[in-house]
Protein backbone atom coordinates (compact mmCIF):
# COMPACT_ATOMS: atom_id res chain seq x y z
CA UNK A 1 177.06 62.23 155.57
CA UNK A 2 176.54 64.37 152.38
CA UNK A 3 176.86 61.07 150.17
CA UNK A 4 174.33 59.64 152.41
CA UNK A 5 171.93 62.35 151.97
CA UNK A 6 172.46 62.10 148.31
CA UNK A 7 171.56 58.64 148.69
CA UNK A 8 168.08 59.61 150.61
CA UNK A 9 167.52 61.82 148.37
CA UNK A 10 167.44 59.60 145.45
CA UNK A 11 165.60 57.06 147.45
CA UNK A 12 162.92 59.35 148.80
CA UNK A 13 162.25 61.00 145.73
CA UNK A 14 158.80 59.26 144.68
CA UNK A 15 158.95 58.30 140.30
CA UNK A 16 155.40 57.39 140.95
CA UNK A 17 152.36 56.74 142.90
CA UNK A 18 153.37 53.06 143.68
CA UNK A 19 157.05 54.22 145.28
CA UNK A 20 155.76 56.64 147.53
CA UNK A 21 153.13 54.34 148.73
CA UNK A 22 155.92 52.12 149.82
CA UNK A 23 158.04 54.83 151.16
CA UNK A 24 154.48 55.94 153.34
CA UNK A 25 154.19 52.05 154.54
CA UNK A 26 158.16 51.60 155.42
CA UNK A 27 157.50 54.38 157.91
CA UNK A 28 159.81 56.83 155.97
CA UNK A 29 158.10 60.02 154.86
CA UNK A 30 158.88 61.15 151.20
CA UNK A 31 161.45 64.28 150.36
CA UNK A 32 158.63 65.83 148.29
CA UNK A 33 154.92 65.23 148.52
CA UNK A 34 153.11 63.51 145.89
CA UNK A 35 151.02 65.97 143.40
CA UNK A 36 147.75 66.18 144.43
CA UNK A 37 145.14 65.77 141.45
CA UNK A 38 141.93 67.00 142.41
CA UNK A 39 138.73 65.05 141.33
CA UNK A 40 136.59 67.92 140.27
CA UNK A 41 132.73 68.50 140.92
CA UNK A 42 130.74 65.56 141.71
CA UNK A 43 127.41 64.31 141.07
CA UNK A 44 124.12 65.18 143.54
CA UNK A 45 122.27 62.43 141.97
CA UNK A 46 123.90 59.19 141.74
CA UNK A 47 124.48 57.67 138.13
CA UNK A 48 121.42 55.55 136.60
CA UNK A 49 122.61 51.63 135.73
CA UNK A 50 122.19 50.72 132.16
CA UNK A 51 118.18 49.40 131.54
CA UNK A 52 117.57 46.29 129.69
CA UNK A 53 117.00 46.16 126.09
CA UNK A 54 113.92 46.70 125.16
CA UNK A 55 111.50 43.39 124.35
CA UNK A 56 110.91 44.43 120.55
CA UNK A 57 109.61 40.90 119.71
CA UNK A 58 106.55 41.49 121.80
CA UNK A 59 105.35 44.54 119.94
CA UNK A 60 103.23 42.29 117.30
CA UNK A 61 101.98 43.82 114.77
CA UNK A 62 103.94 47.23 115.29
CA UNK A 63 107.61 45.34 115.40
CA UNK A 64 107.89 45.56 111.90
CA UNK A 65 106.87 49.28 111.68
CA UNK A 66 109.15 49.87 115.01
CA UNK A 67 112.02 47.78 113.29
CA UNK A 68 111.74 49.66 109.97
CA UNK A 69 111.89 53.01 111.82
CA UNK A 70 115.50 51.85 113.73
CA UNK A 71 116.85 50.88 110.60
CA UNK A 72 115.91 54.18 108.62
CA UNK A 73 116.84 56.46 111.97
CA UNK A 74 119.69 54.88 113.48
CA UNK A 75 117.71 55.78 116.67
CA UNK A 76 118.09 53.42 119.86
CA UNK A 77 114.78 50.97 119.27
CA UNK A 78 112.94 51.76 122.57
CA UNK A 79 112.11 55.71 121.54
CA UNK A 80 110.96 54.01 117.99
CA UNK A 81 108.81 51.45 120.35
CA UNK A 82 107.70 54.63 122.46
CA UNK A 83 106.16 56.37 118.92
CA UNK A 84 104.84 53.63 117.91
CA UNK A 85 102.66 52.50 120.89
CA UNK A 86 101.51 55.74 121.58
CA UNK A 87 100.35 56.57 118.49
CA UNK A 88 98.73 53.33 118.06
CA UNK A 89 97.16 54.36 121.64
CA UNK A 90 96.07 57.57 119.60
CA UNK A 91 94.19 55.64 117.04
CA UNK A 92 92.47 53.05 118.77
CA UNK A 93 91.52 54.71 122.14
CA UNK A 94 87.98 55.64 120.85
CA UNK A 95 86.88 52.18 119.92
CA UNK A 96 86.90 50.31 122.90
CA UNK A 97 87.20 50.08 126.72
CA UNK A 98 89.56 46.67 127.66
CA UNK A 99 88.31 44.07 130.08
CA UNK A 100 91.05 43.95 133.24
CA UNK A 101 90.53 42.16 136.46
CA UNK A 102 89.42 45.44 138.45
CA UNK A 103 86.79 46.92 135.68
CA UNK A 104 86.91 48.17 132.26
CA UNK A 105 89.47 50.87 131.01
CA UNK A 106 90.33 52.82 128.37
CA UNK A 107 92.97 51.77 126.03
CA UNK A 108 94.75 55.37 126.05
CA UNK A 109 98.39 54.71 127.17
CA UNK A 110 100.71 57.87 128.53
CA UNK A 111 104.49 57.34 127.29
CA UNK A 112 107.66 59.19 128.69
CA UNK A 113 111.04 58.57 126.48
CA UNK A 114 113.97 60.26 128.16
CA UNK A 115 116.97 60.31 126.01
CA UNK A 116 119.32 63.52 124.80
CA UNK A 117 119.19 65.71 122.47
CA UNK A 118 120.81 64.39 119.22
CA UNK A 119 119.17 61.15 119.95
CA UNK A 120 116.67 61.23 117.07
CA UNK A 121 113.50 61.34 118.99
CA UNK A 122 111.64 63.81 116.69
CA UNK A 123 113.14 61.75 113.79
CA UNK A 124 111.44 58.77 114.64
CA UNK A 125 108.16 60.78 116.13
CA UNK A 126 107.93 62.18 112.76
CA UNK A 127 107.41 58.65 111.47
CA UNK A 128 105.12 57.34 113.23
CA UNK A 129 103.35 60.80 112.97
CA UNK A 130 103.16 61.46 110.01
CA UNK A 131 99.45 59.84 108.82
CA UNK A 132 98.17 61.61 112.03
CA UNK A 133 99.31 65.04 110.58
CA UNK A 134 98.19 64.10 106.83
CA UNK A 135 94.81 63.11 108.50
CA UNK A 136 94.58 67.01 110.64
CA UNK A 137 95.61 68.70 107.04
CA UNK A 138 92.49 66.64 105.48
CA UNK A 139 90.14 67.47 108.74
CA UNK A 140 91.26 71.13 108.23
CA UNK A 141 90.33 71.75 104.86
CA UNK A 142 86.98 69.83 105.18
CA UNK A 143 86.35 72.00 108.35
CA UNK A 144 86.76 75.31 105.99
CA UNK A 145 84.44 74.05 104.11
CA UNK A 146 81.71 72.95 106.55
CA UNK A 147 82.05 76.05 108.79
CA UNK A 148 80.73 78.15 106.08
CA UNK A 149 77.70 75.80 105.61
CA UNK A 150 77.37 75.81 109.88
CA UNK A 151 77.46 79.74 109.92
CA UNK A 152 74.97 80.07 106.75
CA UNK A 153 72.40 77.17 108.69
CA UNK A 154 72.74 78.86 112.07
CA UNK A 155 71.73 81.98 110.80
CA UNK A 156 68.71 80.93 109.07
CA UNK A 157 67.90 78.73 112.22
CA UNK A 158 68.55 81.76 114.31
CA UNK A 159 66.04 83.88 112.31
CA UNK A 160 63.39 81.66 112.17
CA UNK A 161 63.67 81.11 115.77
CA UNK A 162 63.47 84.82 116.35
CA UNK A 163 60.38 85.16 114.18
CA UNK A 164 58.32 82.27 115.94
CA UNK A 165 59.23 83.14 119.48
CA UNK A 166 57.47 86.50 118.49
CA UNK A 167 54.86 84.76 117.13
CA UNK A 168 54.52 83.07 119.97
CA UNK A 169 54.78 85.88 122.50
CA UNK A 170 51.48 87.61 120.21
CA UNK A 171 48.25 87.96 121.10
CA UNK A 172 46.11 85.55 119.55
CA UNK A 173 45.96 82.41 121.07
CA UNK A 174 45.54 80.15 118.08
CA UNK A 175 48.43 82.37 116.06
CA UNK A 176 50.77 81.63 119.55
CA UNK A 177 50.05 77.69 119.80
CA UNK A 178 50.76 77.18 116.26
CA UNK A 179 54.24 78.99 117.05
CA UNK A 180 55.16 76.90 119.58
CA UNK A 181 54.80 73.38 117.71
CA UNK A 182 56.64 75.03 115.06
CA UNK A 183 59.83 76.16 117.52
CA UNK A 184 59.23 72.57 118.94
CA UNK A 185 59.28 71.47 115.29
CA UNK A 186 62.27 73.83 114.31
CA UNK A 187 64.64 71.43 116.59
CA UNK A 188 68.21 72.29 118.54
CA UNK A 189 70.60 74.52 117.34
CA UNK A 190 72.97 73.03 114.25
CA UNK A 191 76.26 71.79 115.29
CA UNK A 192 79.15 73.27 114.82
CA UNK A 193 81.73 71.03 112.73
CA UNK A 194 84.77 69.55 115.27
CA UNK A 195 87.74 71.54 115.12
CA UNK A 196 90.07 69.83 113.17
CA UNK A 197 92.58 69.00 116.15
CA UNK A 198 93.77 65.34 117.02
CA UNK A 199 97.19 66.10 118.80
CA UNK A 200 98.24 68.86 120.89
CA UNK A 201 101.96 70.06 121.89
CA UNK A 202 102.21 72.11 124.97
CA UNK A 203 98.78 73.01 126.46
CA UNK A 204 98.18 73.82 129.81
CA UNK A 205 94.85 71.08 131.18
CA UNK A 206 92.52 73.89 130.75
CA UNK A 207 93.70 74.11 126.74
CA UNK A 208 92.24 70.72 126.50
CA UNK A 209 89.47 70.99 127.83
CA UNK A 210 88.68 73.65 125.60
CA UNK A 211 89.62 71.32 122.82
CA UNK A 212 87.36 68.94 124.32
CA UNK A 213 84.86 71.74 123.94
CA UNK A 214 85.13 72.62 120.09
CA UNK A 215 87.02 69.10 119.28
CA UNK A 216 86.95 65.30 118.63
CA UNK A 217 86.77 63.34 121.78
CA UNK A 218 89.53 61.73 121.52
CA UNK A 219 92.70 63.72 121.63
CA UNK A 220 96.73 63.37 121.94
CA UNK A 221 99.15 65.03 123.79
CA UNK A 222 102.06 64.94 122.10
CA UNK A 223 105.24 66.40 122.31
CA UNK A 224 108.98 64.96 121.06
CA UNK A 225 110.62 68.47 123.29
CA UNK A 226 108.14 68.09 125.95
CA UNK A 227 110.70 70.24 128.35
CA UNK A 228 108.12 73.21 127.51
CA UNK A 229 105.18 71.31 128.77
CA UNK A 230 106.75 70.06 131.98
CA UNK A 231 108.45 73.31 132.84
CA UNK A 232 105.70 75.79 131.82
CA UNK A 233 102.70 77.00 132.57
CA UNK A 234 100.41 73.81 133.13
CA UNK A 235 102.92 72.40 135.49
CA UNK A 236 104.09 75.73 137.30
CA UNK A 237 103.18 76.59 141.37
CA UNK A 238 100.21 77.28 140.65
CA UNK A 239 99.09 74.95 138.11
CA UNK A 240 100.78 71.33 138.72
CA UNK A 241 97.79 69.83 140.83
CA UNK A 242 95.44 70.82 138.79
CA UNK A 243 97.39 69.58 135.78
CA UNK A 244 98.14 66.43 137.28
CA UNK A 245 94.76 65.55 138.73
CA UNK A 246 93.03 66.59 135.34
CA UNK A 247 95.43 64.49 133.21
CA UNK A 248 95.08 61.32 135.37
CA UNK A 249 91.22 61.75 135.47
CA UNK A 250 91.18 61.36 131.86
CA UNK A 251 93.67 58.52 131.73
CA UNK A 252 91.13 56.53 134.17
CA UNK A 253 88.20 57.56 131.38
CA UNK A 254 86.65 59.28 134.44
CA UNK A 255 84.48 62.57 133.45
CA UNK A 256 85.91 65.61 133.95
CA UNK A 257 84.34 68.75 135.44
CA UNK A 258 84.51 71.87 135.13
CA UNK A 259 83.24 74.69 137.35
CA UNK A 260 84.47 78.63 136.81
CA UNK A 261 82.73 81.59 138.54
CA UNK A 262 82.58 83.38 134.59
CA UNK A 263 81.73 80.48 132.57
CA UNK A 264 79.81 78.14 134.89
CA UNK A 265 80.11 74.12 135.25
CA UNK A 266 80.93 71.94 132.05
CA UNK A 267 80.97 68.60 132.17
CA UNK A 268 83.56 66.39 130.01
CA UNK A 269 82.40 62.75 129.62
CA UNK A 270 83.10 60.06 127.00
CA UNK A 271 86.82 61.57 126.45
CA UNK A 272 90.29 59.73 125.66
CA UNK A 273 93.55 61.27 125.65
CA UNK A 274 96.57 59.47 124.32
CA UNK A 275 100.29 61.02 125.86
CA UNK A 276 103.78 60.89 124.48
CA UNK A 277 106.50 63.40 126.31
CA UNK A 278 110.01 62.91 124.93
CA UNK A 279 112.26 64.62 127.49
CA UNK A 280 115.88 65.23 127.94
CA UNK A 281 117.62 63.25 131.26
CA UNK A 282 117.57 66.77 133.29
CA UNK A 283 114.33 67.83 132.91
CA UNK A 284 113.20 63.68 133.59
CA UNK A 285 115.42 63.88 136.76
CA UNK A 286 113.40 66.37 138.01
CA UNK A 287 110.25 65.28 137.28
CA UNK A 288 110.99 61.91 138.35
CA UNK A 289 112.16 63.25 141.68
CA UNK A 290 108.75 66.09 141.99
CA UNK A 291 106.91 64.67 145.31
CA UNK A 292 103.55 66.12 143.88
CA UNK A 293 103.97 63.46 140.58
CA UNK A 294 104.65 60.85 142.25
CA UNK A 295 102.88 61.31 145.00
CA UNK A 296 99.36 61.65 142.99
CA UNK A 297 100.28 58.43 141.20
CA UNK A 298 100.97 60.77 138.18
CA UNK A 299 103.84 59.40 137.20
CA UNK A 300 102.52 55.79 137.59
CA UNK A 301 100.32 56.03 134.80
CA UNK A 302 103.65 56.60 132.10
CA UNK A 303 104.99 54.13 130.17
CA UNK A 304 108.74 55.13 131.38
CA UNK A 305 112.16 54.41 129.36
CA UNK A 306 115.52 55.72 128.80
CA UNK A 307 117.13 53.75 126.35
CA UNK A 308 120.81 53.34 126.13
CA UNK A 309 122.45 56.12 123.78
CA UNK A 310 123.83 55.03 120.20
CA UNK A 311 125.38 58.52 119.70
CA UNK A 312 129.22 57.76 118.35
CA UNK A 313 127.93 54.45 116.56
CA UNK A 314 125.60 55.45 113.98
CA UNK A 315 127.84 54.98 110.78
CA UNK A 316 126.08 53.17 108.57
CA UNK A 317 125.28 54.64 105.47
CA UNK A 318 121.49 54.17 104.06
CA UNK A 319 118.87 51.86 104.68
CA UNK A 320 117.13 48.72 103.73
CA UNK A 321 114.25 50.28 101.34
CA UNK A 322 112.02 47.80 102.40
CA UNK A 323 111.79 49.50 105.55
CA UNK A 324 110.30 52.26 104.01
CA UNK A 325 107.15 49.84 103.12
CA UNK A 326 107.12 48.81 106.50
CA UNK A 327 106.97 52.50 107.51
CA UNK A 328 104.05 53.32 104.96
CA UNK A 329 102.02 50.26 105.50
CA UNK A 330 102.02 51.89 109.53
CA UNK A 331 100.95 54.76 107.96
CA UNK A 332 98.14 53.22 105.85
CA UNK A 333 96.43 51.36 108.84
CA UNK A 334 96.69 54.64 110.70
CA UNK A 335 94.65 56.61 108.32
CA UNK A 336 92.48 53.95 107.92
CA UNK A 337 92.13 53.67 111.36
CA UNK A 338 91.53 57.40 112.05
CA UNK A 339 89.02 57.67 109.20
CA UNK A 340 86.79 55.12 110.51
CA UNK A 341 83.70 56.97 112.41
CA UNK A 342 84.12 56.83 116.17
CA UNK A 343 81.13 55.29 118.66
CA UNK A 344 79.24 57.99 119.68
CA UNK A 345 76.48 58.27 121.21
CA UNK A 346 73.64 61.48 119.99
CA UNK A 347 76.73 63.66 120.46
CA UNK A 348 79.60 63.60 118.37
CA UNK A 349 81.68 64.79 121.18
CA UNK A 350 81.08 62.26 123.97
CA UNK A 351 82.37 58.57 123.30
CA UNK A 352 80.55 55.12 124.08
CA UNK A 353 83.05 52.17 123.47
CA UNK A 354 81.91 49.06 123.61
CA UNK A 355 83.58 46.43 125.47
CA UNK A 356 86.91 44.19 124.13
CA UNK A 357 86.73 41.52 126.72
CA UNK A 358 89.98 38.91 127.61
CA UNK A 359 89.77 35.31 126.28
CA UNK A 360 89.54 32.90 129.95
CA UNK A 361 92.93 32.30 128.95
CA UNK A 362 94.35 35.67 128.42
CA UNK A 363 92.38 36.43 131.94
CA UNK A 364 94.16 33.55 133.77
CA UNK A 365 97.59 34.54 132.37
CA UNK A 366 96.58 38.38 133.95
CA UNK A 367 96.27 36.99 137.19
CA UNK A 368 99.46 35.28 136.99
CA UNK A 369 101.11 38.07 136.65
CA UNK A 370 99.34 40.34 138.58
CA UNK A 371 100.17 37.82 141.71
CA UNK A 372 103.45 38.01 140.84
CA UNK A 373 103.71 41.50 140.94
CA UNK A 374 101.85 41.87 144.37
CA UNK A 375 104.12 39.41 145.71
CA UNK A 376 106.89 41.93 145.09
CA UNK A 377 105.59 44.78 146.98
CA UNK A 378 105.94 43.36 150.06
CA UNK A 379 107.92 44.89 152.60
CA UNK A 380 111.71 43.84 151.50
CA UNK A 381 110.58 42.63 147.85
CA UNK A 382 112.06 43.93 144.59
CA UNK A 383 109.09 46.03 144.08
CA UNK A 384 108.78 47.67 147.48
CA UNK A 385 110.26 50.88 146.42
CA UNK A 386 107.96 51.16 142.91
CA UNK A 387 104.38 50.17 144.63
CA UNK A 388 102.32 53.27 142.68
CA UNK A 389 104.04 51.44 139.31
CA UNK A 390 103.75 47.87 140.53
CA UNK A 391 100.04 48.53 141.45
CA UNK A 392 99.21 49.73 138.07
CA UNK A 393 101.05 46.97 135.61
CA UNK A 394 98.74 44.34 135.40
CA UNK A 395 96.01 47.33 133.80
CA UNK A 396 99.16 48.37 131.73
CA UNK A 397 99.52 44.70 130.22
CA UNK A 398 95.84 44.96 129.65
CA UNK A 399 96.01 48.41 127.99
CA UNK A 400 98.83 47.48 126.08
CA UNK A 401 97.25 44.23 125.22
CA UNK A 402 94.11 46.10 124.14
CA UNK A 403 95.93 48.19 121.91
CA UNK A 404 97.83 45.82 119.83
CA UNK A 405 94.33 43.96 119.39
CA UNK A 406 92.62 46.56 117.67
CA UNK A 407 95.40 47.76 115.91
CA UNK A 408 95.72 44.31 114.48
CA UNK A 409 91.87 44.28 113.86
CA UNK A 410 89.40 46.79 115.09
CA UNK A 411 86.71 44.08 114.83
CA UNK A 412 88.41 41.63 117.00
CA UNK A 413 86.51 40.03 119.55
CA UNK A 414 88.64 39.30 122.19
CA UNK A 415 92.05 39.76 123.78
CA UNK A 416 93.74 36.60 123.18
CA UNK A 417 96.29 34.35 125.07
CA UNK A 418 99.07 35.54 122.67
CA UNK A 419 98.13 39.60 122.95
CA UNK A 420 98.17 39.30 126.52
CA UNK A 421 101.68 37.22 126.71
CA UNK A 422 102.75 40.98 124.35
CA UNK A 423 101.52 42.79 126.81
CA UNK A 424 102.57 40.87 130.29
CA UNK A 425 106.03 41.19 128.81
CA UNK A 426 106.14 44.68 127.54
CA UNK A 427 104.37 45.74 131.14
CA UNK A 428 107.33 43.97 133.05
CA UNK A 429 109.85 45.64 130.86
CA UNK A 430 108.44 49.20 132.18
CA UNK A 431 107.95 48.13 135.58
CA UNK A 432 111.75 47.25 135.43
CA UNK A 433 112.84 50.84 134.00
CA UNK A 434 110.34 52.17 136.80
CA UNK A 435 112.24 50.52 139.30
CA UNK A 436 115.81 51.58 137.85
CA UNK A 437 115.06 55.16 137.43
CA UNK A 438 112.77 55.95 139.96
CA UNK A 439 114.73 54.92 142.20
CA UNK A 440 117.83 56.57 141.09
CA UNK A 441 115.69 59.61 141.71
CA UNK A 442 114.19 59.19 145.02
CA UNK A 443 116.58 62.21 146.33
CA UNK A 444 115.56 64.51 149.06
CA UNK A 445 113.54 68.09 147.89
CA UNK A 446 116.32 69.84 148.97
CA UNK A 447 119.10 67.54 147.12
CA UNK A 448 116.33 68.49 143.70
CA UNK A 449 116.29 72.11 144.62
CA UNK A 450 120.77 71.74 144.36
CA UNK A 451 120.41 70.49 141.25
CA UNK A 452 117.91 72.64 139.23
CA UNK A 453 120.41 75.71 140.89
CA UNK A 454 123.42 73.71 139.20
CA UNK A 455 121.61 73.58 136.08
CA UNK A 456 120.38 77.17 136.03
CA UNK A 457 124.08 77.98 136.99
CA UNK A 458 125.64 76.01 134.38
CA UNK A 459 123.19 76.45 131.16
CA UNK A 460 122.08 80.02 131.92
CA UNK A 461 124.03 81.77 133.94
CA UNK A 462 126.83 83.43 131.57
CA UNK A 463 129.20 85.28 134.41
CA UNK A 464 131.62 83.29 136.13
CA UNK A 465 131.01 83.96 139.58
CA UNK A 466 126.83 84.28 141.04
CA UNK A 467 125.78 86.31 144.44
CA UNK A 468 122.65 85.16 146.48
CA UNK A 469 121.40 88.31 145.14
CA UNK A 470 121.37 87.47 141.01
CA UNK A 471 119.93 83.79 142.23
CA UNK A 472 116.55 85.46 143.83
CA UNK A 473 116.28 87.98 141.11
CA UNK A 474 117.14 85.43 137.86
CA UNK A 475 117.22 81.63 139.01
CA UNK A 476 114.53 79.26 139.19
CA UNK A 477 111.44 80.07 140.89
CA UNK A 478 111.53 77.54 143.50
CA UNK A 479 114.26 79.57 144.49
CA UNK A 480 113.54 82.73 144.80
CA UNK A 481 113.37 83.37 148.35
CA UNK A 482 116.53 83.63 150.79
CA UNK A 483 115.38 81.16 153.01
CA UNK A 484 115.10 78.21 150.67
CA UNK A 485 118.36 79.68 149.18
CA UNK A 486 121.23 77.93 151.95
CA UNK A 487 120.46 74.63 151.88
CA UNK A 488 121.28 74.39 147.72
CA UNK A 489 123.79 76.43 147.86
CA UNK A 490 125.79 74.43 150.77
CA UNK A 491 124.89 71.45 148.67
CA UNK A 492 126.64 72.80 145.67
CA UNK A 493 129.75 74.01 147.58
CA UNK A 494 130.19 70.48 149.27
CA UNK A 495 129.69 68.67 146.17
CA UNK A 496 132.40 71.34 144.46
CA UNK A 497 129.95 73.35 141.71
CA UNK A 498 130.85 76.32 143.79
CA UNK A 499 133.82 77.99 145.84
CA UNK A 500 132.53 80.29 148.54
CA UNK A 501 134.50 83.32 147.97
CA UNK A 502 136.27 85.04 151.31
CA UNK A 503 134.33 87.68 152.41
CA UNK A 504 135.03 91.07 151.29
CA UNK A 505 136.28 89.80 148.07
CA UNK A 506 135.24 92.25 145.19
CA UNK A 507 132.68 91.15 142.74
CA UNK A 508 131.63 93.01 139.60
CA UNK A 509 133.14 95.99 141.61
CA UNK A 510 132.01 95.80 144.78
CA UNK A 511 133.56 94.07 147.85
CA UNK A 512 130.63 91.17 148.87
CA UNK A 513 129.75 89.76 151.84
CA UNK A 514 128.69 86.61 150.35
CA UNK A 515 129.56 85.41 146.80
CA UNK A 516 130.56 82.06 145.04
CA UNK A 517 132.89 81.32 142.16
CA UNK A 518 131.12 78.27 139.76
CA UNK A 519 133.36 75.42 138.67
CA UNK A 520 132.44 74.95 135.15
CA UNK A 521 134.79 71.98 134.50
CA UNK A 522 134.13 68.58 135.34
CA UNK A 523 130.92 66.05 134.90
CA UNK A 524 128.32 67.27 132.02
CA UNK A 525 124.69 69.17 133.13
């Protein structure tokens, strides 16, 4: 009997997964149970497939400046095709309004690059940016100059308005007629010079419009960290609608108004604003998945990719130098571009662009695609799920189209077969990363809520262990109230981030009714 049970015993004893299995199936139950390996935390938002690569060849006349910029940077080529058509969008937004088949629009284009930090998105940004900031250092100093002149004018303007509306308030008739033809004589006010602005990082809609105020007419947002722009002020609580409504007014070219209790109504027509946010994957996740931006059509209006990280494969040493002459011949047509005096009408501040129509061509190869596209969004088709993108790509391929037209020439009469075949493709390519990320992030509010708590818990939250308590009085706004507290932090528990601790366990020296260890190890925030 004993050598028998020696015999089970070196039967039963599992050397691996695969013999126990068979032990389990022959109905025999192993001596010792096999070692449980436990899988860790796991994700609340399900992983994003790979994108295509991006469609570099239909970039025109900015592939070679795009090209350059991936050879020099090592970067992945989408965020160096991101820079590049937005701040082409930047340059040429003032000089026309593109023909598309619902109306005329402006040729500003809003870009969102999502990639991580290491990525080299300000390394490309800076670039493709660079003639813009040479041409602000150039406004600046001419505007320190000029506002000297402005101040000296307006004073002696002021004055002699002073003394004739005195004259004119006087007693003798003849002395108070001859005043007023002179005040009518004496004309407006001088302007002030623009402020020398053309991009701005992180300001909240009513900074713009302020910039609008005192500013060119057409502006950029820009911003290669634009985490501070989406999580701050202008998109807060309090702020987002209004941020979000303002922002896609001016994308449409629509006129903006104004109307404060203090300061009164202003009105803000003629205006262009050209967008680039560069964000990292957790801040897009959220955005992606806010109901208030995509449910204004916000987020329709962006020019959306993540391209695929090259971080661990950058090892070549140097680059070609001719890419450097690529990158400064960019830089050249962008300062020529930028120097070249915008339509205006009377004011210097309100645009009037004329019209770059479509070659009959370029129009019937629109309509192709736009049928295409609508096709899609029926009920069941690819494009169901990404209608507020799907409506909006046919204008894209126009805007896009528009924008490598006058980039190429800002004379040029037309859109041509060939500009619009750049832009068809380049607008399918986004509608594609639309339709990959967006709906990776179609998640419940409360699954969005579990996640910004596991990033709060995991990037600022230094102790191991959190109460409800340090949650409501540190964590994320959205969160600061008990009752929206249970429903993230039962997600987070079933999905492993945190073990509910047993009640009465002592915390930070106190026994707590309620408390949660975090599990640090596992996936990355």
């Amino acid at each position: 009997m004993a050598e028998r049970n020696q015999m089970d015993e070196g039967r039963f004893a599992p050397t691996d997964a695969y013999a126990g299995d068979r032990e389990i199936q022959d109905g025999i139950i192993p001596a010792e149970p096999i070692p449980f390996k436990a899988e860790g935390p796991q994700p609340l938002l399900r992983e994003i497939p790979p994108g295509e690569s991006f469609p570099v060849e239909a970039l025109g006349p900015l592939r070679a400046a795009v090209m350059a910029v991936q050879d020099i940077t090592q970067a992945p080529v989408g965020i160096a095709a991101q820079s590049a058509l937005s701040v082409a969008s930047l340059a040429v937004q003032p000089f026309a309004d593109v023909e598309t088949l619902g109306g005329d629009v402006p040729l500003s284009l809003f870009c969102l690059t999502i990639a991580e930090s290491g990525e080299r998105k300000s390394s490309c940004d800076r670039q493709f940016m660079r003639g813009v900031k040479e041409r602000e250092m150039a406004l600046a100093e001419a505007y320190r100059e000029d506002i000297v002149a402005y101040e000296v004018d307006r004073e002696i303007w002021a004055s002699k308005r002073k003394r004739l509306m005195a004259d004119a308030a006087g007693t003798e008739k003849m002395k108070a007629s001859a005043a007023e033809a002179d005040l009518r004589a004496l004309g407006p006010e001088p302007l002030a010079p623009l402020a020398p602005y053309i991009t701005a990082q992180e300001p909240t809609f009513e900074g713009v419009l302020k910039l609008y105020q005192t500013g060119r007419p057409a502006l950029g947002l820009f911003s290669d960290e634009a985490g501070g722009f989406i999580g701050g002020h202008a998109m807060n609580s309090d702020n987002k609608l209004k941020t979000i409504a303002g922002l896609s007014q001016l994308w449409n070219g629509d006129t903006v108004n104004r109307v404060r209790s203090g300061d009164g109504a202003s009105s803000y027509p003629g205006r262009r604003l050209a967008a680039h946010l560069m964000v990292q994957p957790i801040v897009a996740r959220l955005l992606l998945a806010d109901p208030q931006a995509s449910g204004q059509g916000f987020l329709a209006r962006f020019l959306i990719t993540e391209p695929q990280s090259v971080i661990g494969t950058r090892l070549r040493r140097g680059h070609d130098p001719l890419s450097d002459m690529a990158v400064s011949a960019f830089n050249s047509r962008l300062a020529a571009i930028l120097e070249t005096e915008m339509p205006t009408k009377d004011n210097p501040q309100e645009l009037t662009p004329p019209r770059l129509p479509l070659s009959s061509a370029a129009r019937e190869l629109l309509w192709r695609f736009y049928e295409a596209v609508e096709v899609a969004q029926a009920t069941g088709g690819a494009m169901e799920h990404v209608r507020a993108y799907a409506s909006k790509s046919a204008e894209q391929a126009a805007r896009i189209a528009g924008v490598l037209t006058l980039w190429a020439d800002l004379d040029a009469p037309e859109v041509t077969p060939q500009a619009m075949g750049w832009g068809i493709t380049l607008a399918q390519f986004y509608l594609g990363e639309a339709r990959r990320l967006v709906e990776a992030g179609l998640v419940s509010e409360d699954t969005a809520k579990a996640e910004r708590l596991r990033i709060w818990l995991l990037e600022s939250w230094a102790q191991d262990d959190v109460l409800p308590s340090d949650i409501l009085k540190h964590g994320p706004n959205a969160l600061r109230e008990r009752s929206k507290l249970s429903g993230p932090l039962g997600a987070l528990v079933k999905a492993g981030w945190l073990v509910s601790l047993t009640n009465g366990t002592e915390v930070r020296g106190a026994a707590r009714k309620e408390a949660y260890r975090i599990v640090r190890a596992g996936y990355a925030v």
